[in-house]
N, C-alpha and C. Protein backbone atom coordinates (compact mmCIF):
# COMPACT_ATOMS: atom_id res chain seq x y z
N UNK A 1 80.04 -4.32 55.58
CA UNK A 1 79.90 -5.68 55.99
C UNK A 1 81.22 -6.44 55.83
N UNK A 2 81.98 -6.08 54.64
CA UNK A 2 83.58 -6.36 54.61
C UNK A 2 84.09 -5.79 54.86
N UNK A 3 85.45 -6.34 55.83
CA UNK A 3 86.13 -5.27 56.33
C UNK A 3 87.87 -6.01 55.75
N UNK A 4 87.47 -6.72 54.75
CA UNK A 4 89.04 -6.68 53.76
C UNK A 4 89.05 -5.73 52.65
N UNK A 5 90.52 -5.41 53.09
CA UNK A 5 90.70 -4.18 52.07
C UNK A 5 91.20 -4.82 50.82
N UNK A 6 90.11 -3.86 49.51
CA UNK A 6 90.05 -3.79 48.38
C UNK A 6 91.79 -3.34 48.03
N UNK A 7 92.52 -4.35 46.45
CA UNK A 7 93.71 -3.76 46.07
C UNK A 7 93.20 -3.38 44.82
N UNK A 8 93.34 -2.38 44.80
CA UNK A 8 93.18 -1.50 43.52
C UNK A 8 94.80 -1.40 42.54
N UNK A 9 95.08 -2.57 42.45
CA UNK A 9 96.49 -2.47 41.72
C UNK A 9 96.02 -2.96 40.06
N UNK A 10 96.79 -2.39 39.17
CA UNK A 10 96.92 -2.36 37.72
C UNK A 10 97.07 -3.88 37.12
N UNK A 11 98.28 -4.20 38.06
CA UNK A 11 98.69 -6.08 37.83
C UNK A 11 97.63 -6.80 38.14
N UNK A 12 96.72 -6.34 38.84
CA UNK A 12 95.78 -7.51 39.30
C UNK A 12 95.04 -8.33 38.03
N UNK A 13 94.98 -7.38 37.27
CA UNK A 13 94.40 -7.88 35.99
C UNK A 13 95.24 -8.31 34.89
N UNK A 14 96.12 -8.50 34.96
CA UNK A 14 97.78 -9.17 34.84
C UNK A 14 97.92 -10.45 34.83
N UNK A 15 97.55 -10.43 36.39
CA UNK A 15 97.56 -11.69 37.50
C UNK A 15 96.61 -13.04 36.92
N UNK A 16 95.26 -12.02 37.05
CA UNK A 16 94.21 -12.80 36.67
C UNK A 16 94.33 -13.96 34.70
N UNK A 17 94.33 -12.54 34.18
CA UNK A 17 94.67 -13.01 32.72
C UNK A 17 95.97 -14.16 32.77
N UNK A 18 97.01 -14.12 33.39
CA UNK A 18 97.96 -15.32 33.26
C UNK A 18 97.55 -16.32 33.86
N UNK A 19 96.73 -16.28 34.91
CA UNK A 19 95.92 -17.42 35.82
C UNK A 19 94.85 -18.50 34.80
N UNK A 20 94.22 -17.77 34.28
CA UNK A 20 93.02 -17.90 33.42
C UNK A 20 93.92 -18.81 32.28
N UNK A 21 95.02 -18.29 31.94
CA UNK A 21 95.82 -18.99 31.17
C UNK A 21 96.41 -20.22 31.17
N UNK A 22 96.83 -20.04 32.19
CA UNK A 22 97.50 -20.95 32.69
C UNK A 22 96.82 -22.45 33.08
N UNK A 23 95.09 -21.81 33.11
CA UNK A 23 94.18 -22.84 33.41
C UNK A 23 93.98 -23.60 31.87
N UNK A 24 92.99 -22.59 31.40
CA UNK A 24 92.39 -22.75 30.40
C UNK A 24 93.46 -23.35 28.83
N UNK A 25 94.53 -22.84 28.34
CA UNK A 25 95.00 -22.72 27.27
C UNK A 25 95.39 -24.59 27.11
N UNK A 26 95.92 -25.25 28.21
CA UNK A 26 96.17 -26.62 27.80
C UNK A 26 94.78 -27.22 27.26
N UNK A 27 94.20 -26.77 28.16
CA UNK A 27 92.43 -27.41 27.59
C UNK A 27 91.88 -27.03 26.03
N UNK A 28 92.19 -25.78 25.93
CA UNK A 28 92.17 -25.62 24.46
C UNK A 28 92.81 -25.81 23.52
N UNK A 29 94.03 -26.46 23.45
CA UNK A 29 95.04 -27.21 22.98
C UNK A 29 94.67 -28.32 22.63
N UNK A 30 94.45 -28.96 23.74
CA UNK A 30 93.67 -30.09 23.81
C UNK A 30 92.54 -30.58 22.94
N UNK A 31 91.29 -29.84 22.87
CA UNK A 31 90.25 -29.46 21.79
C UNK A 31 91.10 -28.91 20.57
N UNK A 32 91.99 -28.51 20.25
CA UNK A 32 92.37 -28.50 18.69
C UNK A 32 92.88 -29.43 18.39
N UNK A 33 94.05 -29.78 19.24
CA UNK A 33 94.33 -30.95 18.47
C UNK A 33 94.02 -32.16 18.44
N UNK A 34 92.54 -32.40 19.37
CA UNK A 34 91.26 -33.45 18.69
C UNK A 34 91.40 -34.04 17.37
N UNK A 35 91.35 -32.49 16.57
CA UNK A 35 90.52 -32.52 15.27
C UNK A 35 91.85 -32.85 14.28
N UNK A 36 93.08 -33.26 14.52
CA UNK A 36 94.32 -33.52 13.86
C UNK A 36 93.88 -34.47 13.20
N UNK A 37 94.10 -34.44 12.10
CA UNK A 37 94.55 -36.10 11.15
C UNK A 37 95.18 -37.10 11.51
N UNK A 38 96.63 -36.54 11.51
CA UNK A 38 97.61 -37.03 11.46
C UNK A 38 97.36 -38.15 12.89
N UNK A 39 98.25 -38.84 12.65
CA UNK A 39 97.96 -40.23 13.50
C UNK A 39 99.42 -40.12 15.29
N UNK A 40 100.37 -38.79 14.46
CA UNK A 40 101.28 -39.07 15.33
C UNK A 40 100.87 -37.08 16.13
N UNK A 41 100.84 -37.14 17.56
CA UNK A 41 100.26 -35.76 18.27
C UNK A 41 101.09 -34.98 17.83
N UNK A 42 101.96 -34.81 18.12
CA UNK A 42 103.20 -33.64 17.56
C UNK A 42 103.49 -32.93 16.18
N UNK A 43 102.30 -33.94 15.02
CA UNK A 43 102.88 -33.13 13.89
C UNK A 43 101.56 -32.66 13.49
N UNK A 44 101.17 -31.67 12.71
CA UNK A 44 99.90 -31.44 12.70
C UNK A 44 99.91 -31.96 11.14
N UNK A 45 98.76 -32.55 10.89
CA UNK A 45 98.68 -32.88 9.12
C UNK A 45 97.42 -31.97 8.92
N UNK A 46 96.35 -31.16 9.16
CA UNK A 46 95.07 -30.49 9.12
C UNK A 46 94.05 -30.98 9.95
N UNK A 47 92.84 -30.70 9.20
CA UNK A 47 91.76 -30.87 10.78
C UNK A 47 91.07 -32.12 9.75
N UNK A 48 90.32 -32.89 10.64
CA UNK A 48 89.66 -34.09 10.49
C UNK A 48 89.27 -34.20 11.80
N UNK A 49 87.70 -34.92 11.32
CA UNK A 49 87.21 -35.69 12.11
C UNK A 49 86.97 -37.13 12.03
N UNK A 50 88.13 -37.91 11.71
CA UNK A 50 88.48 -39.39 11.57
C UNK A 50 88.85 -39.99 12.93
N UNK A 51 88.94 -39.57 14.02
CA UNK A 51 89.48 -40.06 15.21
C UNK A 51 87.65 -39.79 15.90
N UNK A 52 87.19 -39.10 16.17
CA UNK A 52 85.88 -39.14 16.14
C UNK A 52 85.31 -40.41 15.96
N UNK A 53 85.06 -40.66 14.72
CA UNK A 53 84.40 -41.61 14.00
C UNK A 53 85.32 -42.90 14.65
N UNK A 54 86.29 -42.94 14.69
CA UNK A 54 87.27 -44.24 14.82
C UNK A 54 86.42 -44.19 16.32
N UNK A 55 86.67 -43.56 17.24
CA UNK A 55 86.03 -43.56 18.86
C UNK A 55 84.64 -43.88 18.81
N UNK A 56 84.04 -43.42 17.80
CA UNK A 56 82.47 -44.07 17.83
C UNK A 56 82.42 -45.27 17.29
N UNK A 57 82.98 -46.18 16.59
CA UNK A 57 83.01 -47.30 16.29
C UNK A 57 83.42 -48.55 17.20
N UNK A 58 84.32 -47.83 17.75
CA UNK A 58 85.19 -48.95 19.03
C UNK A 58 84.37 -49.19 20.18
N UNK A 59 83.51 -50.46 20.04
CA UNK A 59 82.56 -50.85 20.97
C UNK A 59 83.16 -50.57 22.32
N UNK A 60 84.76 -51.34 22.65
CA UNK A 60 84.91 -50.96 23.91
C UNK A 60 84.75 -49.95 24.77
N UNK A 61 85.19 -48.77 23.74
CA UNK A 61 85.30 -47.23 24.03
C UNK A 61 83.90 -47.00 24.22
N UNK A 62 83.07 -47.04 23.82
CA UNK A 62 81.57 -46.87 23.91
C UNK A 62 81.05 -47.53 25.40
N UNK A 63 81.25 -48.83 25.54
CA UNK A 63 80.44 -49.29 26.71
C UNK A 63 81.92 -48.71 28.00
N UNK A 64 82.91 -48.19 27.80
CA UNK A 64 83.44 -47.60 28.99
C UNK A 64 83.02 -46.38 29.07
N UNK A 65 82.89 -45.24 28.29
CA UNK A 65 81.79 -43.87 28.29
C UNK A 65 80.37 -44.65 28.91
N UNK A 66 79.78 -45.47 28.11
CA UNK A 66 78.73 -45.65 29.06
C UNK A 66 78.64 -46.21 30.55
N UNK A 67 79.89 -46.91 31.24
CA UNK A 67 79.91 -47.26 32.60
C UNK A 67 80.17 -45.57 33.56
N UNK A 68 80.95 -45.29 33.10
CA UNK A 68 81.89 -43.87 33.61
C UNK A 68 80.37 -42.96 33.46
N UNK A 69 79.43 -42.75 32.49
CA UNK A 69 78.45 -41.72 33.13
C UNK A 69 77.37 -42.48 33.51
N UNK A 70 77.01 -43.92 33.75
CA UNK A 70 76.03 -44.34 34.68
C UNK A 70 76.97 -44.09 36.23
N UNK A 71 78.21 -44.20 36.24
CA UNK A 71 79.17 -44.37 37.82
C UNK A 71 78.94 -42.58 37.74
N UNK A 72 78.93 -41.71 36.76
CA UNK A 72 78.99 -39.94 37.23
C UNK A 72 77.44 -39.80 37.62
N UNK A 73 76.09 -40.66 37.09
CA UNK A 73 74.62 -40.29 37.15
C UNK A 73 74.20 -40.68 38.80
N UNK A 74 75.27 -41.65 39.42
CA UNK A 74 75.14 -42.25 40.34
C UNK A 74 75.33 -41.26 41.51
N UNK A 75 76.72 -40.74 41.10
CA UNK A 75 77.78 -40.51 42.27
C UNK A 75 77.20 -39.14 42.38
N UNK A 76 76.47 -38.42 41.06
CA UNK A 76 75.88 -37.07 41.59
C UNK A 76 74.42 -37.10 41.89
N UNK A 77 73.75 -38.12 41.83
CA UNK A 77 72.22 -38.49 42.75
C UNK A 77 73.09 -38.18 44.31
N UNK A 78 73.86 -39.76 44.39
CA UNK A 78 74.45 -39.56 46.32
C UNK A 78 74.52 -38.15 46.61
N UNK A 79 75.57 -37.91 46.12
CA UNK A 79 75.95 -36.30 46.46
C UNK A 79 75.17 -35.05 46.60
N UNK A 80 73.86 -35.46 45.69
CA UNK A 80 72.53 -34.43 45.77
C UNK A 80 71.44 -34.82 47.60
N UNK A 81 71.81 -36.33 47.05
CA UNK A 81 70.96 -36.53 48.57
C UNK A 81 71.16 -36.25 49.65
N UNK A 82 72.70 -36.68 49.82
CA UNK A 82 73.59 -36.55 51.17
C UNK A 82 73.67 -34.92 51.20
N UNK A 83 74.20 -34.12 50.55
CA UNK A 83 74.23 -32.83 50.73
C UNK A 83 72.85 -31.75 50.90
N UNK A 84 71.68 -33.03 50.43
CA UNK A 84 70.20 -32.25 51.08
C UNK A 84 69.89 -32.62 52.39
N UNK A 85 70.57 -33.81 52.61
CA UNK A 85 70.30 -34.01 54.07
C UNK A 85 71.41 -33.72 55.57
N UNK A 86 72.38 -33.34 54.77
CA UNK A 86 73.62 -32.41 55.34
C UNK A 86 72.30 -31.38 55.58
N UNK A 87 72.29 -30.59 54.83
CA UNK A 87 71.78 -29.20 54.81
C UNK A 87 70.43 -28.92 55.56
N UNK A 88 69.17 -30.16 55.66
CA UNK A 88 68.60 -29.85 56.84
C UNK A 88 69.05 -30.33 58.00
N UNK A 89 70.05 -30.96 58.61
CA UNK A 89 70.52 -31.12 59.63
C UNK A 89 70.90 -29.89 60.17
N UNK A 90 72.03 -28.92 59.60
CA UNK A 90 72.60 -27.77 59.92
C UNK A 90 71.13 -26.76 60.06
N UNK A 91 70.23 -26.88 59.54
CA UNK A 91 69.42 -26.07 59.23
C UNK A 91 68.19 -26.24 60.42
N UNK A 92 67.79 -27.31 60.39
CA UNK A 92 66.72 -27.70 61.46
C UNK A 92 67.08 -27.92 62.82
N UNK A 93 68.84 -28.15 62.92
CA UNK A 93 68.78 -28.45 64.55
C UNK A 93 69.86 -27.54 64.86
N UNK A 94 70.30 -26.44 64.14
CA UNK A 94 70.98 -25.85 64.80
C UNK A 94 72.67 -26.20 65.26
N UNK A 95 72.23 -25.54 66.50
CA UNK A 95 73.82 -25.77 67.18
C UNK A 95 73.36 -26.91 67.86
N UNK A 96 73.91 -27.76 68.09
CA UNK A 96 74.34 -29.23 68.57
C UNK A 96 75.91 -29.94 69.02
N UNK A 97 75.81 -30.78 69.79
CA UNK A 97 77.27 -31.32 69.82
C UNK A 97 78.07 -31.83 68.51
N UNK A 98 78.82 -31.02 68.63
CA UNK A 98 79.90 -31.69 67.41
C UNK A 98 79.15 -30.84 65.89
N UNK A 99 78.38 -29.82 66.14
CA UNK A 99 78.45 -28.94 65.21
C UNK A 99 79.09 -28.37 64.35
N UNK A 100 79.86 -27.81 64.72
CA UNK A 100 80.93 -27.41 64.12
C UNK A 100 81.78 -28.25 63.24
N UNK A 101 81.98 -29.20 64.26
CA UNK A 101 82.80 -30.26 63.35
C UNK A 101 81.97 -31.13 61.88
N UNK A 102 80.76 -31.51 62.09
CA UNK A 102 79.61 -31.38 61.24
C UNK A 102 79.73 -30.61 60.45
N UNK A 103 79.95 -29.17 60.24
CA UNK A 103 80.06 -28.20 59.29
C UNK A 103 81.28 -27.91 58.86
N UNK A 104 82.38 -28.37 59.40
CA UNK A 104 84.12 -28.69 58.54
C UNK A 104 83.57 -29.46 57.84
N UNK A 105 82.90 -30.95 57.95
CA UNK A 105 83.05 -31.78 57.40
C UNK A 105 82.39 -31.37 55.95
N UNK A 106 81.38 -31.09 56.16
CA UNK A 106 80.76 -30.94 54.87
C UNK A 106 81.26 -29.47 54.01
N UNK A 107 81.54 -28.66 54.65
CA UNK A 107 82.25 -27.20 53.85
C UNK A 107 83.75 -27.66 53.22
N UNK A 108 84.59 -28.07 53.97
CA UNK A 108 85.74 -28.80 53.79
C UNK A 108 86.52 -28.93 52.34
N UNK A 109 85.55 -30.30 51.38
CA UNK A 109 85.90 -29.86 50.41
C UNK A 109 85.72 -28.58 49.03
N UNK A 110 85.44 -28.11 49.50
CA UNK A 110 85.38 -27.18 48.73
C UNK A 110 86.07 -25.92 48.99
């Protein structure tokens, strides 16, 4: 059913592992040095969870987490609806004018 040819090369898994890296490792950086004490990023003083606690106290910080996931609870309802009703369009009527272009639109980003 595929007719791209498989590379059976050694590096590929090379490739992958530095990719993966390259993604992932700032992010986990990131999550350690969360848990720093120290007040200045660059120096490490040990692990604490005092910046935690400081972020749960700071009302502002709180009601902007809470705008940002009522605006994420929102924006992924739309996106559930519109993309169910994308999907019986393509589905129930077929080929149509401007089909295609209909189906860039919605495949597109991704």
């Amino acid at each position: 059913m595929n007719n791209l040819p498989v590379v059976r090369s050694p590096w590929r898994i090379v490739i992958l592992l530095l990719g993966f890296t390259f993604l992932y490792a700032p992010m986990l950086m990131l999550v350690i040095y969360s848990f720093n004490s120290s007040k200045l990023v660059t120096v490490w003083a040990g692990w604490s969870t005092r910046w935690y606690g400081e972020l749960l106290r700071d009302d502002a910080m709180m009601s902007a987490v809470g705008l940002s996931l009522t605006i994420a609870a929102c924006a992924a309802t739309a996106a559930a609806i519109l993309g169910t009703i994308a999907a019986v369009v393509l589905v129930r009527f077929g080929r149509f004018r401007g089909s295609n272009g209909f189906a860039f639109m919605i495949t597109a980003p991704l």
